[in-house]
Protein backbone atom coordinates (compact mmCIF):
# COMPACT_ATOMS: atom_id res chain seq x y z
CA UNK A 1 -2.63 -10.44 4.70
CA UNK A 2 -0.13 -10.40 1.98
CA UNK A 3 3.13 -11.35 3.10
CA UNK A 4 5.79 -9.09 2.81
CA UNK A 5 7.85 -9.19 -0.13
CA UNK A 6 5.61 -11.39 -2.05
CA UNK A 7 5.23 -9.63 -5.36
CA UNK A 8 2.20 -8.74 -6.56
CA UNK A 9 1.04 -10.23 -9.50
CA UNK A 10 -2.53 -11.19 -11.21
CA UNK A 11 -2.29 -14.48 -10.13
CA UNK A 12 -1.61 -14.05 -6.68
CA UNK A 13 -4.81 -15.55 -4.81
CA UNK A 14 -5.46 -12.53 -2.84
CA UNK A 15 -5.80 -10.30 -6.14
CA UNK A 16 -8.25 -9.19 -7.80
CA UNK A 17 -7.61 -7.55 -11.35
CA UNK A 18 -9.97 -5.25 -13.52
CA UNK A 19 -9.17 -3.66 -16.92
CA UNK A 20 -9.62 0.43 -15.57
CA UNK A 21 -9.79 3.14 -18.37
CA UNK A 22 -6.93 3.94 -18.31
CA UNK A 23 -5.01 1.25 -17.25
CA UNK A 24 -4.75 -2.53 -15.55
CA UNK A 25 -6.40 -1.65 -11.88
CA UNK A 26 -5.68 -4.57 -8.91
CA UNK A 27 -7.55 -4.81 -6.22
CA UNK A 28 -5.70 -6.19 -2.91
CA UNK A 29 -7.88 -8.40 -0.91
CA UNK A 30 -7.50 -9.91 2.73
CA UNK A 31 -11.08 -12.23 4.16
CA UNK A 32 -13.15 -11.09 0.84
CA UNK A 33 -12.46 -7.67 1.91
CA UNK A 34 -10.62 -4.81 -0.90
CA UNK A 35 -7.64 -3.42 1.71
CA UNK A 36 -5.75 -1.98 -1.21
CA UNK A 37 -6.36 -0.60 -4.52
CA UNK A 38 -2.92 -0.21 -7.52
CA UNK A 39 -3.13 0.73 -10.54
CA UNK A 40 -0.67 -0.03 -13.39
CA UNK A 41 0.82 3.30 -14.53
CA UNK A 42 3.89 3.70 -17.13
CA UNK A 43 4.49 0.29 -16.17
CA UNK A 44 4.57 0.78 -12.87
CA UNK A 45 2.23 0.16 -9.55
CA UNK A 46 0.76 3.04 -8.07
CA UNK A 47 -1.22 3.15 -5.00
CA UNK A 48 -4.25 4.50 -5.27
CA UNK A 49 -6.27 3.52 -2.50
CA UNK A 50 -6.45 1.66 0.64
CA UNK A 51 -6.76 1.23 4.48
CA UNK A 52 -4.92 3.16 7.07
CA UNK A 53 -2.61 -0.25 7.66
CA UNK A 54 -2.12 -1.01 4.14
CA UNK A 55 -1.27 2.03 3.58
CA UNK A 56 1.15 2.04 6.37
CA UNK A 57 2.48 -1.44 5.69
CA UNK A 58 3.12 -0.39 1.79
CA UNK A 59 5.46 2.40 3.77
CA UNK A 60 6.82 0.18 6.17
CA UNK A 61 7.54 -1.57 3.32
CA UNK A 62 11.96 -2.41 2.75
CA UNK A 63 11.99 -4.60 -0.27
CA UNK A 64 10.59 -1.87 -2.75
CA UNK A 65 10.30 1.86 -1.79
CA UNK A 66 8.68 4.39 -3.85
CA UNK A 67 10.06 7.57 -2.74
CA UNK A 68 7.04 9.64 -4.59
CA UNK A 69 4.51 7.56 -2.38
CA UNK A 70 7.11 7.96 0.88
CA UNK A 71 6.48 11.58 -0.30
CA UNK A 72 2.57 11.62 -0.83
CA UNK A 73 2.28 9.59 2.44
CA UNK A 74 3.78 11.91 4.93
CA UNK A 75 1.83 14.94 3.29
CA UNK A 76 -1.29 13.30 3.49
CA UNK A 77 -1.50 11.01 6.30
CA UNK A 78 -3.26 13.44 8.35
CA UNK A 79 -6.37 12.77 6.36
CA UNK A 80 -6.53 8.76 7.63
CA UNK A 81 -3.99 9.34 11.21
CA UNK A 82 -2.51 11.56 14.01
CA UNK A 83 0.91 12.21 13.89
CA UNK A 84 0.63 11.04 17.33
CA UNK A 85 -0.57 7.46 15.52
CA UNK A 86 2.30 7.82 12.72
CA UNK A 87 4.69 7.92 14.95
CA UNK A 88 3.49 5.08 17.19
CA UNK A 89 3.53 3.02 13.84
CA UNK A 90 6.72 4.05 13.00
CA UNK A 91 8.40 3.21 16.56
CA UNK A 92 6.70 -0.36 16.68
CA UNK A 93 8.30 -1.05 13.37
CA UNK A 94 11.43 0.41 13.52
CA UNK A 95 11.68 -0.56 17.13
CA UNK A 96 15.72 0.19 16.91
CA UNK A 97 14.89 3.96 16.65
């Protein structure tokens, strides 16, 4: 688990970084395991891959929103959950709602 607000960087012990094609790729890792996959565009981290929570949690996530993966994540999150499941997520984190 990578706490919240932590920033990511190639240091951090639960990172693993490769040198992609086309850019600096890190790998997020929690018990050995990839959970999370950025990549280092325009000098920026983009999500690229990753598991349903990760995914969720990088939403979820207050410190540092990225409205163009806010975006990409309600239009696709059909592919990995309900809406039935999003909105389960959404209510046990925003519990004030």
């Amino acid at each position: 688990f990578v706490p919240t607000g932590v920033p990511l960087s190639p240091t951090s012990p639960w990172l693993r970084q490769s040198v992609g094609g086309e850019g600096n790729v890190l790998h997020v890792l929690e018990d050995g395991n990839e959970v999370l996959i950025m990549e280092m565009v325009s000098g920026k981290l983009q999500v690229v891959a990753g598991t349903a929570e990760r995914l969720f949690i990088k939403l979820a996530d207050e410190t540092a929103q990225d409205m163009d993966y806010v975006d990409t994540y309600l239009l696709c999150h059909s592919y990995f959950c309900s809406p039935a499941e999003l909105l389960e997520n959404l209510m046990a984190r925003y519990p004030f709602l």
